[in-house]
C-alpha atoms as a PDB file:
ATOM      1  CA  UNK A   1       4.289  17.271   1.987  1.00  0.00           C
ATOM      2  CA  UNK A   2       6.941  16.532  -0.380  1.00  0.00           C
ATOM      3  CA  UNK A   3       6.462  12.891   0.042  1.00  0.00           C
ATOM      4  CA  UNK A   4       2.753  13.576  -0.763  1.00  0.00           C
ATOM      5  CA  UNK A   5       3.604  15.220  -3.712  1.00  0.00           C
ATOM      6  CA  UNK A   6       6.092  12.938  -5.312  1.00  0.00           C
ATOM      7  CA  UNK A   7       4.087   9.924  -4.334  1.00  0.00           C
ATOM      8  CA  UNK A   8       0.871  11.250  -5.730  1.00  0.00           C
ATOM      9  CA  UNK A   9       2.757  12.124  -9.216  1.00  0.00           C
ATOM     10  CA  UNK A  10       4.861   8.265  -8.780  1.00  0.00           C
ATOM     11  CA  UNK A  11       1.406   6.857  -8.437  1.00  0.00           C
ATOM     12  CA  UNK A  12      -0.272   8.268 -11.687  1.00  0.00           C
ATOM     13  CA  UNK A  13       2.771   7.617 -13.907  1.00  0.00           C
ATOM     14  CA  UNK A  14       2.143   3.632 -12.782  1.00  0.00           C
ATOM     15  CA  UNK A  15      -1.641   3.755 -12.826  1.00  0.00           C
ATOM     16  CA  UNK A  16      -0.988   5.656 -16.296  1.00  0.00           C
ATOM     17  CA  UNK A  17       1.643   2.831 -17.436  1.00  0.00           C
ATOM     18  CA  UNK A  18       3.869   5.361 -18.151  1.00  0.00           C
ATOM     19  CA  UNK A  19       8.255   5.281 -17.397  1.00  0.00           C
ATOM     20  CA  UNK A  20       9.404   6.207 -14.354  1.00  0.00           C
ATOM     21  CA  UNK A  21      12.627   8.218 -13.961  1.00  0.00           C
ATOM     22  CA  UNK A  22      15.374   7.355 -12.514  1.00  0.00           C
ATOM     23  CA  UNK A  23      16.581   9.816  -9.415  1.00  0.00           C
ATOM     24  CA  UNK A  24      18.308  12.568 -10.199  1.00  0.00           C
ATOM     25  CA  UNK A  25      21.887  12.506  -9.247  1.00  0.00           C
ATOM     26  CA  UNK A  26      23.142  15.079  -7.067  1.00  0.00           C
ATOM     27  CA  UNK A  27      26.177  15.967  -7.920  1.00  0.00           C
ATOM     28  CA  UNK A  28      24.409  17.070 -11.679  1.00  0.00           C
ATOM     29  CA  UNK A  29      21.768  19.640  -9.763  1.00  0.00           C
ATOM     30  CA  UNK A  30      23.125  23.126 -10.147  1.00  0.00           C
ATOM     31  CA  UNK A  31      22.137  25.197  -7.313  1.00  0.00           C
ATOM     32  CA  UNK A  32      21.961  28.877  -6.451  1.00  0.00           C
ATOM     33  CA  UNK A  33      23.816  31.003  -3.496  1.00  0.00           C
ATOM     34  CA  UNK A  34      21.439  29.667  -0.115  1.00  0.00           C
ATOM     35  CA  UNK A  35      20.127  26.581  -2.305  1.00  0.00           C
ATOM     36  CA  UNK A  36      20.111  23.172  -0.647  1.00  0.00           C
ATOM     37  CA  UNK A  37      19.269  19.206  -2.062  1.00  0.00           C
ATOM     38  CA  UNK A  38      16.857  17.492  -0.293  1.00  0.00           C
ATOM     39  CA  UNK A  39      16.055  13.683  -0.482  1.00  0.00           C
ATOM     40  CA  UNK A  40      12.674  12.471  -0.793  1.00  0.00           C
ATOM     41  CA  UNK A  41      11.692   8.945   0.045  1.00  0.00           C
ATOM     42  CA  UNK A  42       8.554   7.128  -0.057  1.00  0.00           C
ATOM     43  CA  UNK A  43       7.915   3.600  -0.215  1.00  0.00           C
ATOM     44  CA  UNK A  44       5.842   2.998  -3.043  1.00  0.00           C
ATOM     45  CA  UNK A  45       4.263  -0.167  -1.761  1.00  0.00           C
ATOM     46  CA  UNK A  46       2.964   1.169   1.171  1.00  0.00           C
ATOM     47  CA  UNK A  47       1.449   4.081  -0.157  1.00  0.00           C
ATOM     48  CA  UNK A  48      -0.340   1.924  -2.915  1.00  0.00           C
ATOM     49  CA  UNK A  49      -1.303  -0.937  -0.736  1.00  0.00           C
ATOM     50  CA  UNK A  50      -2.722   1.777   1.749  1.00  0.00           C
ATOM     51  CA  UNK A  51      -4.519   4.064  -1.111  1.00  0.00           C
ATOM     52  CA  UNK A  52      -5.978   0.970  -2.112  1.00  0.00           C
ATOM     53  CA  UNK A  53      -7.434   0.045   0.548  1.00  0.00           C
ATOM     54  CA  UNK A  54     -11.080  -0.772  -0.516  1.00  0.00           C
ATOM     55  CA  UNK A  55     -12.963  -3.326   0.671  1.00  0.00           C
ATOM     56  CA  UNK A  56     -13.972  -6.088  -1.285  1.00  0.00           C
ATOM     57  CA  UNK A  57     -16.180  -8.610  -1.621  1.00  0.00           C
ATOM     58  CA  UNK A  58     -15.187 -12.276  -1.720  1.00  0.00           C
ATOM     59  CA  UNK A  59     -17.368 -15.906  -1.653  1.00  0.00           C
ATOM     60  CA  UNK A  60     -16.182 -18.610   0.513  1.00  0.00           C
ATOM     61  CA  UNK A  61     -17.089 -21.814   1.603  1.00  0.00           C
ATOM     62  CA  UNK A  62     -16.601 -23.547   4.954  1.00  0.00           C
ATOM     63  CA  UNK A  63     -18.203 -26.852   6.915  1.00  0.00           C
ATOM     64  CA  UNK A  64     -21.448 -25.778   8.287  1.00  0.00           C
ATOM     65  CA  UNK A  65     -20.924 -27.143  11.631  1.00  0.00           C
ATOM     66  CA  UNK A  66     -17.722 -24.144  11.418  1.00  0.00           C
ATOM     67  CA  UNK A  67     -19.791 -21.898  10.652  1.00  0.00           C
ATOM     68  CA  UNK A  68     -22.478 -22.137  13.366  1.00  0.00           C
ATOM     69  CA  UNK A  69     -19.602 -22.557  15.862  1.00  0.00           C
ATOM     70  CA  UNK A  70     -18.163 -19.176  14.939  1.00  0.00           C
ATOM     71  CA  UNK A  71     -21.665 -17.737  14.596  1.00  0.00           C
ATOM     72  CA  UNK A  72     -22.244 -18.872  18.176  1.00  0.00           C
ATOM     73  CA  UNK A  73     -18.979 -17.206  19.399  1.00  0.00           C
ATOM     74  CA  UNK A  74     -20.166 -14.165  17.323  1.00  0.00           C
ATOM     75  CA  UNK A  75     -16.828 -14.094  15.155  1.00  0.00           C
ATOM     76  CA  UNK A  76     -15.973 -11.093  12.683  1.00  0.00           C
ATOM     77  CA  UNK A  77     -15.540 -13.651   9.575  1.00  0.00           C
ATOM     78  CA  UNK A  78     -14.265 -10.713   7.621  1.00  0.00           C
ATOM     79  CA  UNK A  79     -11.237  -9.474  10.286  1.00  0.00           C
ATOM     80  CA  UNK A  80     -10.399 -13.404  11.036  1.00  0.00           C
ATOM     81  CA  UNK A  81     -10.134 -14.013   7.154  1.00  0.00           C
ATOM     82  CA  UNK A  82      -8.019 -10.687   7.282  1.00  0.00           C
ATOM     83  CA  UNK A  83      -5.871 -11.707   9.811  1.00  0.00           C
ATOM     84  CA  UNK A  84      -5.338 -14.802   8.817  1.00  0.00           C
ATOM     85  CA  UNK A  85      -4.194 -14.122   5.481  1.00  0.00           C
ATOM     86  CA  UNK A  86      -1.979 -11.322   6.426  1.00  0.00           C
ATOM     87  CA  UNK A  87      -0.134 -14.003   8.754  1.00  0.00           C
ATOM     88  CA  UNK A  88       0.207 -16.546   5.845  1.00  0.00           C
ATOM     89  CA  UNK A  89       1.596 -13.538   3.216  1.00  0.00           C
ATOM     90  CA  UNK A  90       4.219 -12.027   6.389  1.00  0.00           C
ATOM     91  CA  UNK A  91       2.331  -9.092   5.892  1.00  0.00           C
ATOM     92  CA  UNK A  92       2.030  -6.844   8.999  1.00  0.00           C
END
């Protein structure tokens, strides 16, 4: 949950154009008797690529004999075009 938490609050400071800070260091947290530090991780990228996630729509042209082929194989245009360009970007 803490990942949640600090992603969520990471995400609105960008969408919000505001600074990030940097890390705290850990040597300059004071703690109390049965206190503990904790590191939190969370790949940014992920999380925003995943969050935004929405589908969109986009206008393309190909040869019609293509197209009929691919029609007649019945093709998903959208998850080849998906594939495709997740291949060309490395993207997994």
């Amino acid at each position: 949950m803490s990942r949640d938490a600090l992603a969520t609050w990471l995400d609105y400071l960008i969408d919000e154009g505001e600074v990030i800070p940097n890390p705290s260091m850990v040597n300059d947290i004071s703690l109390d008797d049965g206190q503990f530090v904790t590191m939190i991780d969370i790949d940014m990228t992920s999380y925003r690529r995943h969050k935004n996630s929405k589908a969109v729509k986009k206008t393309l042209s190909i040869p019609s004999w293509l197209n009929e082929e691919a029609e007649a194989r019945n093709l998903n245009f959208s998850s080849i075009l998906q594939e495709a360009l997740k291949e060309h970007l490395g993207i997994q």
